[in-house]
C-alpha atoms as a PDB file:
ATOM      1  CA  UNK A   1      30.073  15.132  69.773  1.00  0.00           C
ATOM      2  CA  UNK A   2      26.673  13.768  68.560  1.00  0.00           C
ATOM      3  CA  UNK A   3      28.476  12.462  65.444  1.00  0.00           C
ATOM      4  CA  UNK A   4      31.473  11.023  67.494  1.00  0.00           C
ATOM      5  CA  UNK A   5      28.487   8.677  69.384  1.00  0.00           C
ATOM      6  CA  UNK A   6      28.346   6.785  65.940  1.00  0.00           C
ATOM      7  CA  UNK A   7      31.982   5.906  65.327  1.00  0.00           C
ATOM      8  CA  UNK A   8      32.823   2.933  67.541  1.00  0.00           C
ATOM      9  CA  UNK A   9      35.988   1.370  67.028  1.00  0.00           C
ATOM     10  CA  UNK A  10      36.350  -2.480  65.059  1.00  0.00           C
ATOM     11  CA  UNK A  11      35.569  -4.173  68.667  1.00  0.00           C
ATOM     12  CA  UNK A  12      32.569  -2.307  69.154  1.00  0.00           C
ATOM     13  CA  UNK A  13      33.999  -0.663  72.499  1.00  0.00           C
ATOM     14  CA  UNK A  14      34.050   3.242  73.724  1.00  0.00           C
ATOM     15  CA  UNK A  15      32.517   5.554  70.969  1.00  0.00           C
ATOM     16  CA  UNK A  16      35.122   7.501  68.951  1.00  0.00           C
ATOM     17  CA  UNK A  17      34.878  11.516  68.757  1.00  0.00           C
ATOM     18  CA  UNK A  18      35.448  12.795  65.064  1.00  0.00           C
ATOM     19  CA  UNK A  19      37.928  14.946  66.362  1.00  0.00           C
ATOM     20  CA  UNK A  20      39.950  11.549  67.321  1.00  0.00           C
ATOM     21  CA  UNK A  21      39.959  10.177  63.798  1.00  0.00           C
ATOM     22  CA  UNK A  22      39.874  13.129  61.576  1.00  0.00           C
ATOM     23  CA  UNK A  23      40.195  17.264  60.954  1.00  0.00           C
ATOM     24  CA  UNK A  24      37.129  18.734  60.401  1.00  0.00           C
ATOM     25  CA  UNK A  25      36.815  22.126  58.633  1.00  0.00           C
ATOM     26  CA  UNK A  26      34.617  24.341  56.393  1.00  0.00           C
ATOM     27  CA  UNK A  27      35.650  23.977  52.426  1.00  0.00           C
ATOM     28  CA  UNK A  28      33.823  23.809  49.197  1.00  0.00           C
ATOM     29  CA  UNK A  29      33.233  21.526  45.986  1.00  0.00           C
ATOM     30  CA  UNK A  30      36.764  21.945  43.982  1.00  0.00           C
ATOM     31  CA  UNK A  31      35.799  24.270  40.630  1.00  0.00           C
ATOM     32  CA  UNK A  32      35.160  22.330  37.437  1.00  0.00           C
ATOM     33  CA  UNK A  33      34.247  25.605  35.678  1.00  0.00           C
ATOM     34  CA  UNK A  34      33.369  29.148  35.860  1.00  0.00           C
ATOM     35  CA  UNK A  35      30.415  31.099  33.882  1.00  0.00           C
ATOM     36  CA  UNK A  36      30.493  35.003  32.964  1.00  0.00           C
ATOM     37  CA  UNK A  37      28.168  37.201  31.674  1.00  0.00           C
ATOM     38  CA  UNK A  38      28.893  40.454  30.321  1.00  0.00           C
ATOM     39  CA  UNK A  39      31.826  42.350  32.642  1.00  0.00           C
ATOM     40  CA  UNK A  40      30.591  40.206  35.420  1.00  0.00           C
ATOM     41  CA  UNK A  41      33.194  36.890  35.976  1.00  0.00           C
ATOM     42  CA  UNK A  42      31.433  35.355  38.774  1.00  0.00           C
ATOM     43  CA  UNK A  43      28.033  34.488  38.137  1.00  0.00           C
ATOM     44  CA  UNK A  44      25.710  31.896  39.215  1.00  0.00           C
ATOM     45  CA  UNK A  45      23.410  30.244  36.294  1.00  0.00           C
ATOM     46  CA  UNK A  46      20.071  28.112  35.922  1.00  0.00           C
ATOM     47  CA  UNK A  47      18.277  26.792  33.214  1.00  0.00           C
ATOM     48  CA  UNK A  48      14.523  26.252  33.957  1.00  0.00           C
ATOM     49  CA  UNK A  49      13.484  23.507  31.608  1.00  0.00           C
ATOM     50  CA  UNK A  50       9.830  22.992  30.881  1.00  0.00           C
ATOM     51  CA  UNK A  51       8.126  19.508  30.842  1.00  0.00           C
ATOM     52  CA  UNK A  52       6.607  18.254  27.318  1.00  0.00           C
ATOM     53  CA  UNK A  53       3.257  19.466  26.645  1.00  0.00           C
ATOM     54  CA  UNK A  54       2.960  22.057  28.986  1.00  0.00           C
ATOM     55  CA  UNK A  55       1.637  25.508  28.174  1.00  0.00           C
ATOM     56  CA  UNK A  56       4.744  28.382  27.698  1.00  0.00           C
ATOM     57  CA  UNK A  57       3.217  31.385  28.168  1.00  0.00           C
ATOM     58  CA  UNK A  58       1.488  29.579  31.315  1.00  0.00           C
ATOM     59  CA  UNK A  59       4.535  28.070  32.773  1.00  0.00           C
ATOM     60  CA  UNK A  60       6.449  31.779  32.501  1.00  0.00           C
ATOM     61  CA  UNK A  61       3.751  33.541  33.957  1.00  0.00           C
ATOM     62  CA  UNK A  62       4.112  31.219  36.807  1.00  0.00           C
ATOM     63  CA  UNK A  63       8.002  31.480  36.716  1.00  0.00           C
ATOM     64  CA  UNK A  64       7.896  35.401  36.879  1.00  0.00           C
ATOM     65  CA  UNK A  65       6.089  35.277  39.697  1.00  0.00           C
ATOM     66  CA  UNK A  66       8.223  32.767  41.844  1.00  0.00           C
ATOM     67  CA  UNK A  67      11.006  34.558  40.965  1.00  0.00           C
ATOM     68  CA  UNK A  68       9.515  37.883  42.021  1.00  0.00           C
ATOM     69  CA  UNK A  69       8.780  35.966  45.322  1.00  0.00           C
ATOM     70  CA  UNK A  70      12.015  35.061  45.996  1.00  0.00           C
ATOM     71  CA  UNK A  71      13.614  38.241  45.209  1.00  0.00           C
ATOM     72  CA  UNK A  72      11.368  39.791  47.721  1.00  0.00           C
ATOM     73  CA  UNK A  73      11.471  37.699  50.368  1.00  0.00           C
ATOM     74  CA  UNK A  74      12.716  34.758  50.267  1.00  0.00           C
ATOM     75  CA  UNK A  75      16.539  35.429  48.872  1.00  0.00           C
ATOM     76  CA  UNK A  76      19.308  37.393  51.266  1.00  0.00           C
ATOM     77  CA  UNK A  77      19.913  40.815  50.690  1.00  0.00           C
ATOM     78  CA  UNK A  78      22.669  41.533  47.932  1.00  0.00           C
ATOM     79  CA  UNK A  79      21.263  38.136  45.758  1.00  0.00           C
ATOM     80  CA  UNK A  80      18.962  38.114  43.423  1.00  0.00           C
ATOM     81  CA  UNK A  81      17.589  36.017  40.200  1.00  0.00           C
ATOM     82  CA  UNK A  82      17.849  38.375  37.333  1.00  0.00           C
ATOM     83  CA  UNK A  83      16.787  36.428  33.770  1.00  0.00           C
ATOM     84  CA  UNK A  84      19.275  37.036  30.983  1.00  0.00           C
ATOM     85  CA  UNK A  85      17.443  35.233  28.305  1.00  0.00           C
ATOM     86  CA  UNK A  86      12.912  35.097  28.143  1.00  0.00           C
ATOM     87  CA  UNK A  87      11.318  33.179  25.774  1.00  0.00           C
ATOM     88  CA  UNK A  88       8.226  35.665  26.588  1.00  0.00           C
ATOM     89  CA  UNK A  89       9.071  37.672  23.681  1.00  0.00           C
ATOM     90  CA  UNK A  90      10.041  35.316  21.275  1.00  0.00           C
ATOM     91  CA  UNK A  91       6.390  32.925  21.977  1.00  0.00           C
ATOM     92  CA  UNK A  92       4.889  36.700  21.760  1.00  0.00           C
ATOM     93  CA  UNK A  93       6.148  37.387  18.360  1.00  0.00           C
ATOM     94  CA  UNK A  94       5.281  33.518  17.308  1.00  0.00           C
ATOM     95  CA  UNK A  95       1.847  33.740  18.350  1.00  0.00           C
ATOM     96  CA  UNK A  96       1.290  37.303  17.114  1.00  0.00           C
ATOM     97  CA  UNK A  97       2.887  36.031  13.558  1.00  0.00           C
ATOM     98  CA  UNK A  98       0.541  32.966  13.612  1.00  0.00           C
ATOM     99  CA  UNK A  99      -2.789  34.966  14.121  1.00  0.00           C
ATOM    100  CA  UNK A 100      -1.773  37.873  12.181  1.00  0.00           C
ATOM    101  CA  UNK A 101      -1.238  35.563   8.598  1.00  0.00           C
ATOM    102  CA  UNK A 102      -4.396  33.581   9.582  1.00  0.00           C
ATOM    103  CA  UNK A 103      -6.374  36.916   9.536  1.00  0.00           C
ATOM    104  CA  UNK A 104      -5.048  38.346   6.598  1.00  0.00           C
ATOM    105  CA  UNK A 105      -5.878  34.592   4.722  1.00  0.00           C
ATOM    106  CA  UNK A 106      -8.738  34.450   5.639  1.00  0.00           C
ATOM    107  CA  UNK A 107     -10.052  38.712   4.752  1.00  0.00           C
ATOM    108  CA  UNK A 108      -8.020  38.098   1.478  1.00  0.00           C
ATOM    109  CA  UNK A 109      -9.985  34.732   0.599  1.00  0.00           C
ATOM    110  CA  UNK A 110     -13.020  36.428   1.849  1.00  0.00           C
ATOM    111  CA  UNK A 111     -12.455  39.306  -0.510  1.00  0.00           C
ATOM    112  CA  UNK A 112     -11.961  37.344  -3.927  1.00  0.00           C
ATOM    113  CA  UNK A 113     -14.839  35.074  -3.257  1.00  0.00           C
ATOM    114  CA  UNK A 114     -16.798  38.523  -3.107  1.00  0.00           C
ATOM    115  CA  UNK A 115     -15.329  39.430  -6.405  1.00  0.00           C
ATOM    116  CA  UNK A 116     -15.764  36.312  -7.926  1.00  0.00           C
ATOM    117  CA  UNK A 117     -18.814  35.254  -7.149  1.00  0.00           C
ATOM    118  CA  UNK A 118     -20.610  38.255  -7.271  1.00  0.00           C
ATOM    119  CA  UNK A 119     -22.792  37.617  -4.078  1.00  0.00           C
ATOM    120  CA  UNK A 120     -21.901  39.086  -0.459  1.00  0.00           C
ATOM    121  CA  UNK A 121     -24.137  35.921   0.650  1.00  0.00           C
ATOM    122  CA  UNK A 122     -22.485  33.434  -0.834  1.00  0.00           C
ATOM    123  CA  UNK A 123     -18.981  34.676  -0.167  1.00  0.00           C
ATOM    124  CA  UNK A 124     -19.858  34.419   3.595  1.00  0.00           C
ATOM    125  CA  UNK A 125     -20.808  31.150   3.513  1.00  0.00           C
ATOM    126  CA  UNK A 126     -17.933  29.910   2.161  1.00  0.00           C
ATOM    127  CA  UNK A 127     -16.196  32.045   4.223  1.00  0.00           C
ATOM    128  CA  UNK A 128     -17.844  30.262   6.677  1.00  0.00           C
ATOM    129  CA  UNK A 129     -15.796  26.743   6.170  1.00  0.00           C
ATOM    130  CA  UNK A 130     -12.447  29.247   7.281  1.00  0.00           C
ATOM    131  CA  UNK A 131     -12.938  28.998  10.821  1.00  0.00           C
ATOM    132  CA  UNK A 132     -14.371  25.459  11.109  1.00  0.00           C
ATOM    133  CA  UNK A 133     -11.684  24.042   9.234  1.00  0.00           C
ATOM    134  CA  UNK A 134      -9.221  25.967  12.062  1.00  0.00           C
ATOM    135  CA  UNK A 135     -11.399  24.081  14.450  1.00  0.00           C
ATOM    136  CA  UNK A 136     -10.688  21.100  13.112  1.00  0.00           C
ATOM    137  CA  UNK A 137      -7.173  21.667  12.709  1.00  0.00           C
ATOM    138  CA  UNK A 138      -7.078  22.375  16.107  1.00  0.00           C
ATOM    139  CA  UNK A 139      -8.767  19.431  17.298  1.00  0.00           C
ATOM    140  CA  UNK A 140      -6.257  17.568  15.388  1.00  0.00           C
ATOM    141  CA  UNK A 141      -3.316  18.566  16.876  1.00  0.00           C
ATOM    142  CA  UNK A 142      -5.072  18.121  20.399  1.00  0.00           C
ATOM    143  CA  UNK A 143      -5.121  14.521  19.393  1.00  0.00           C
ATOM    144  CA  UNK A 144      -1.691  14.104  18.357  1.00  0.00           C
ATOM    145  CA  UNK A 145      -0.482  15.992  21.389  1.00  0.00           C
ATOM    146  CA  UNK A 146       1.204  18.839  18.707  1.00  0.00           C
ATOM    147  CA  UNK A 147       1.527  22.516  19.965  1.00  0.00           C
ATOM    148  CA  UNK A 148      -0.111  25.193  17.671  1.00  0.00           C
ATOM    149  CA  UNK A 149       2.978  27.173  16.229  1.00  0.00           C
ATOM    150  CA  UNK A 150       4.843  28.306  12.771  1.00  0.00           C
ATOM    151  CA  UNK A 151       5.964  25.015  11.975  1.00  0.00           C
ATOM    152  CA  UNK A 152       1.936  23.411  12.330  1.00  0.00           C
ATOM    153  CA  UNK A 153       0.482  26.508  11.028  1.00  0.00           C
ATOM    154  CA  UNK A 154       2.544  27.541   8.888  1.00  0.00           C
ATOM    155  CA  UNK A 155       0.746  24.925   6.005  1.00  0.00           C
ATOM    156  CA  UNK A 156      -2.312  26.430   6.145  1.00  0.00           C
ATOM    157  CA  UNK A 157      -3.352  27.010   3.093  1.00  0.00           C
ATOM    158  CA  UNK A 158      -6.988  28.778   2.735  1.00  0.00           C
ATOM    159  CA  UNK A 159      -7.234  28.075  -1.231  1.00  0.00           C
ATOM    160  CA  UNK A 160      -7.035  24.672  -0.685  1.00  0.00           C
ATOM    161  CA  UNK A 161      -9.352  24.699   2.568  1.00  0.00           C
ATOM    162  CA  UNK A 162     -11.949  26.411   0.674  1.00  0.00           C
ATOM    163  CA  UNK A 163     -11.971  24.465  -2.574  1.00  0.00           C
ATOM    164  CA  UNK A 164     -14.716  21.966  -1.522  1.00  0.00           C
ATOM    165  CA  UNK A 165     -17.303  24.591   0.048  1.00  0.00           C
ATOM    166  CA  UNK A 166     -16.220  26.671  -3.423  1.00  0.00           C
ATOM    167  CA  UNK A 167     -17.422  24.287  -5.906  1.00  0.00           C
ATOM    168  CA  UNK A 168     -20.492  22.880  -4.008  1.00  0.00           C
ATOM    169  CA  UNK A 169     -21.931  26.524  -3.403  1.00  0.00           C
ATOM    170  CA  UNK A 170     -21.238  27.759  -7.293  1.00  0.00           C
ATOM    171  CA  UNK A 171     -23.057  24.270  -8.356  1.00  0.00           C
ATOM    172  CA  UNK A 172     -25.757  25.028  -5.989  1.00  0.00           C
ATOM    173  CA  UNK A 173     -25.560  28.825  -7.378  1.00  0.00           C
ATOM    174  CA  UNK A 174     -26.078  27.556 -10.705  1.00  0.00           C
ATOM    175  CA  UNK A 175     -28.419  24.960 -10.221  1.00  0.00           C
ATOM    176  CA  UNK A 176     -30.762  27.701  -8.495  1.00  0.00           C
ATOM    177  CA  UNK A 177     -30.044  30.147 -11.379  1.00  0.00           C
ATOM    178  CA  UNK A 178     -31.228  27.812 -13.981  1.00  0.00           C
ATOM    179  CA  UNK A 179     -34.343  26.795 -12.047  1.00  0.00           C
ATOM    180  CA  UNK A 180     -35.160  30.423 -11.127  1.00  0.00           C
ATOM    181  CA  UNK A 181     -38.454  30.477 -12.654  1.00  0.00           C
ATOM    182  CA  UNK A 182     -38.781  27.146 -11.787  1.00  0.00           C
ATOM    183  CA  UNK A 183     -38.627  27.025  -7.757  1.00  0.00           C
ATOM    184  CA  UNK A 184     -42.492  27.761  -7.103  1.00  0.00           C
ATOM    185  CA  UNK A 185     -41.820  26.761  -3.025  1.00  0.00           C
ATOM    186  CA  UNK A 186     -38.786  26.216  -0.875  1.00  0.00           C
ATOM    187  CA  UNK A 187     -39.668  22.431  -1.252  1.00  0.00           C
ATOM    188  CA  UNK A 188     -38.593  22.868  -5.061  1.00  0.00           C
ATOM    189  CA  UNK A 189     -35.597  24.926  -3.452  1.00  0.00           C
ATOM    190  CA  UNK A 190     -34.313  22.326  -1.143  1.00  0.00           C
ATOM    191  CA  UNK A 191     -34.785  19.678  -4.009  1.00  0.00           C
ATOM    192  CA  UNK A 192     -32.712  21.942  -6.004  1.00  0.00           C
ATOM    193  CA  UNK A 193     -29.715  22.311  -3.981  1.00  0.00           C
ATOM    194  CA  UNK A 194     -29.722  18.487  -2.742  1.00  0.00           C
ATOM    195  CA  UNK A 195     -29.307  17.555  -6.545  1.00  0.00           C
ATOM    196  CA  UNK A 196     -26.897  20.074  -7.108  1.00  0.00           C
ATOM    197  CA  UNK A 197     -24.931  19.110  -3.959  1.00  0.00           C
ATOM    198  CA  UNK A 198     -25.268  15.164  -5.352  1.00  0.00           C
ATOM    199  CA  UNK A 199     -23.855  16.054  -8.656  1.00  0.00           C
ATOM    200  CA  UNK A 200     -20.432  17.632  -7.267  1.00  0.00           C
ATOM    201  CA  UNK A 201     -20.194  15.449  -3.810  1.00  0.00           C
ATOM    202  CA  UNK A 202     -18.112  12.642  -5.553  1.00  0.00           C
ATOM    203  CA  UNK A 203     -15.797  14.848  -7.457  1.00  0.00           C
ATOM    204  CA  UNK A 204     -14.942  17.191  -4.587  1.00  0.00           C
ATOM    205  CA  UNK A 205     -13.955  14.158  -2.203  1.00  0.00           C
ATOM    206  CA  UNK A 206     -12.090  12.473  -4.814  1.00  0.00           C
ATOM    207  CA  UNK A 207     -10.196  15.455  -4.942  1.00  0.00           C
ATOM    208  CA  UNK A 208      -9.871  16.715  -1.198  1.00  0.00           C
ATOM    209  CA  UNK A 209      -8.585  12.753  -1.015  1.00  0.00           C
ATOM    210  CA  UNK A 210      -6.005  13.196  -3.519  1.00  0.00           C
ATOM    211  CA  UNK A 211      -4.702  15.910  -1.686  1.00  0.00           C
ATOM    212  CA  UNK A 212      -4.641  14.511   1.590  1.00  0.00           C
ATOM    213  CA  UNK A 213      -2.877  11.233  -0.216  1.00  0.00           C
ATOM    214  CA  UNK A 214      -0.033  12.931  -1.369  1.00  0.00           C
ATOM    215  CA  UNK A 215       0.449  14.146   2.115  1.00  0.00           C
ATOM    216  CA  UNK A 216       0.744  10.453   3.324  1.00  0.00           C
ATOM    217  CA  UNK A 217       4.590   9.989   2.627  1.00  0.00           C
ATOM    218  CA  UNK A 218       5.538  12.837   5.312  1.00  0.00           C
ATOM    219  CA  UNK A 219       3.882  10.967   8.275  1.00  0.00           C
ATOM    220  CA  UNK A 220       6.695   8.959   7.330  1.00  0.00           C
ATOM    221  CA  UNK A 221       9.382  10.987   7.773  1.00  0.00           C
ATOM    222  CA  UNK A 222      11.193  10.116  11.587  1.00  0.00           C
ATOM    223  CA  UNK A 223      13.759  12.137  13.276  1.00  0.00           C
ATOM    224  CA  UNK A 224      14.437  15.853  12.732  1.00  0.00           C
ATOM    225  CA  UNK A 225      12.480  15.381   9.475  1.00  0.00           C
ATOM    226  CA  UNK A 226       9.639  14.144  11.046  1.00  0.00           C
ATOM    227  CA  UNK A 227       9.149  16.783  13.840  1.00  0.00           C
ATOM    228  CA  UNK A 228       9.648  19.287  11.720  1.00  0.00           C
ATOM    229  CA  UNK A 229       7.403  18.248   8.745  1.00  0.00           C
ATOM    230  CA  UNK A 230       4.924  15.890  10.287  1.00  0.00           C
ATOM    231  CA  UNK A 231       3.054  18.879  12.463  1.00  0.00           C
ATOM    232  CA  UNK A 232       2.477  20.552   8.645  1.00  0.00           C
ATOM    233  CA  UNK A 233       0.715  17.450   6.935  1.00  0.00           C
ATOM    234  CA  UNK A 234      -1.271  16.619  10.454  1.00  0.00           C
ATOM    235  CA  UNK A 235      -2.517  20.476  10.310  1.00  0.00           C
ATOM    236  CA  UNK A 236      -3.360  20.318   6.778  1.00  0.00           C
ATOM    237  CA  UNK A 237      -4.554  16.638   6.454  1.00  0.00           C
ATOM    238  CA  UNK A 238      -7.202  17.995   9.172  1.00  0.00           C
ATOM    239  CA  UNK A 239      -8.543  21.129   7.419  1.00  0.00           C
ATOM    240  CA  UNK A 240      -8.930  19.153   4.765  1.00  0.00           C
ATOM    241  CA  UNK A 241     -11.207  16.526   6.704  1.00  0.00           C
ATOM    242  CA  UNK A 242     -13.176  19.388   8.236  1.00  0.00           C
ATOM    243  CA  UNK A 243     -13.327  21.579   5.250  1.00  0.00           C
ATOM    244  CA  UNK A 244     -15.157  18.352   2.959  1.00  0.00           C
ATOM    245  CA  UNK A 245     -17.687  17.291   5.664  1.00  0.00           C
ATOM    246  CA  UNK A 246     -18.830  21.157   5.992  1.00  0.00           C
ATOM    247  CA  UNK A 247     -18.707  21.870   2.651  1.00  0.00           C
ATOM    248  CA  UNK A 248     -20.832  19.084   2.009  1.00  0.00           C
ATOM    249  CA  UNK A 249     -23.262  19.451   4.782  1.00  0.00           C
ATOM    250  CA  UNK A 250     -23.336  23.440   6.250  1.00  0.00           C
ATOM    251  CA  UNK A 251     -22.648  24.817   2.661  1.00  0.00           C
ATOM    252  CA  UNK A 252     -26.039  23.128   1.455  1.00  0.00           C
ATOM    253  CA  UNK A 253     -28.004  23.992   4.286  1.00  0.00           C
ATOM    254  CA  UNK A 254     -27.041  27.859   4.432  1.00  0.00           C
ATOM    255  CA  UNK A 255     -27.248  28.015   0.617  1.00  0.00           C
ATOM    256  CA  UNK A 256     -30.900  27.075   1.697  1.00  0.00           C
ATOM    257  CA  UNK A 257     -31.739  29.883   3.940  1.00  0.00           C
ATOM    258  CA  UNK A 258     -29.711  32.438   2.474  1.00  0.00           C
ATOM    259  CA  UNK A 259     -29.546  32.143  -0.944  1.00  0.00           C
ATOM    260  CA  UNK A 260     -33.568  31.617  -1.889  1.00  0.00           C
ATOM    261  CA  UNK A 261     -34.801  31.450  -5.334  1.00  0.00           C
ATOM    262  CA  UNK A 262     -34.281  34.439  -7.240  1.00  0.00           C
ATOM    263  CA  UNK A 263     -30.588  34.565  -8.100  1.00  0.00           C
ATOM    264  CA  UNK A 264     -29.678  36.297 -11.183  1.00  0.00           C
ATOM    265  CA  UNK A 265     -27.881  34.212 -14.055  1.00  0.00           C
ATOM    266  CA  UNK A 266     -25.040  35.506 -15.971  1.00  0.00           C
ATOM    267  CA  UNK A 267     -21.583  37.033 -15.487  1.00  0.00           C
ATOM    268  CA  UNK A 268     -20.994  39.092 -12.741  1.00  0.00           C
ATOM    269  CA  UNK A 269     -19.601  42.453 -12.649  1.00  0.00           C
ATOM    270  CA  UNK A 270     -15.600  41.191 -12.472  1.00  0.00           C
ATOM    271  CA  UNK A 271     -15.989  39.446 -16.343  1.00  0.00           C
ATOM    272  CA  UNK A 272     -17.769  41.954 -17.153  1.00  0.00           C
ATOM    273  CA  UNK A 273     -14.688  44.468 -16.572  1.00  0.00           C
ATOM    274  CA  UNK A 274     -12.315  42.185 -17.386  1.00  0.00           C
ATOM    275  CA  UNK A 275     -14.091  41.857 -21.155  1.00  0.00           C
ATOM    276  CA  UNK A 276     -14.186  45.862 -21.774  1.00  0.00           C
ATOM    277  CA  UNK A 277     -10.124  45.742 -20.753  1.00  0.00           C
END
């Protein structure tokens, strides 16, 4: 009756009842499909879709619990939201991949630098660079809005990362060597590793440049190229960056208070064994 007040006729006279113009009954939507899953014919299905640049394993989380709520009190009893397909595993396995390779890199790199340069010191400070060349990575992805995952992280390469920081500290290893009988004070010892550091500067940025020029054509790329290459040359580009302005400022200054003045000169123990063979 309320909805009968609003139908006047074309004079604008006596209101109209709905009941005097048209049936009304119960019905539904006519079917434009139908969606099964497993033995079950009838089924009701949703796709949650997340917005761009949110966090996954944040917006799941959240998602869980919301559906937990309505299962539990919100939904009639007999329904229910039961998910048929998670992501949860799959970012799981992603992230677990991701760490897992970047902590084997890293103890492998770690472990040759040992045998190579002969010095548990100066293997951990060019270990060192590892980490603060993920942190810049890291901070340039946050820039460029891309998501840490196999497809960014997957071009990390710790030989290259680790180049600069290698050749500055075996200059500096030399150079200290050399002038072991030399280096009365650590005056003499900071001179020392600021020419040595001088002497290889140029030649590792030319270098670390080179590299990061031959990345240059990829930021090119558009489309499905693009998204899936681009993340890989802004991840490495950025190690790179970080990896040359630490190597060429930390590496001195640790060489400095760990290293000190009395480092033998000669082959280590690895040419050594690999003479005898």
């Amino acid at each position: 009756d309320d909805i009968g007040n609003i139908i006047l006729d074309e004079h604008g006279g006596t209101p109209l009842l709905v009941r005097d113009v048209a049936n009304v009954s119960l019905s539904w939507v006519p079917r434009q499909g139908t969606v099964g899953m497993n033995e079950a014919d009838e089924i009701t299905s949703g796709i949650v879709v997340m917005r761009k640049g949110e966090n996954p394993s944040e917006v799941l989380k959240a998602l869980k619990d919301r559906i937990e709520e309505l299962n539990s009190s919100i939904l009639p009893k007999g329904v229910s939201i039961v998910p048929y397909y998670d992501r949860s595993g799959l970012i799981d396995t992603t992230l677990h991949t991701v760490f897992k390779n970047l902590v084997e890199g890293a103890c492998l790199v770690t472990i040759v630098l040992y045998l190579f340069l002969g010095r548990f010191k100066a293997a951990a400070i060019v270990a060192v660079i590892i980490p603060l060349a993920l942190l810049s990575t890291f901070i340039g992805l946050k820039l460029r809005n891309l998501p840490a995952n196999l497809l960014s992280l997957g071009a990390m390469d710790f030989g290259i990362v680790v180049d600069g920081a290698v050749i500055v500290l075996e200059n500096i290893f030399r150079e200290l060597s050399e002038r072991s009988g030399r280096l009365a004070d650590k005056l003499s010892v900071r001179d020392a590793i600021i020419e040595a550091t001088s002497q290889v500067g140029r030649p590792t940025m030319l270098s670390m440049l080179i590299i990061i020029i031959a990345h240059l054509p990829i930021f090119t790329l558009q489309r499905q190229e693009g998204r899936i290459f681009a993340p890989m040359a802004y991840t490495i580009v950025s190690a790179l960056i970080g990896s040359l302005l630490f190597s060429l400022t930390l590496v001195p200054v640790l060489a400095y208070f760990l290293l000190g003045k009395g480092l033998p000169h000669g082959e280590n123990f690895l040419v050594r064994f690999c003479k005898k063979l």
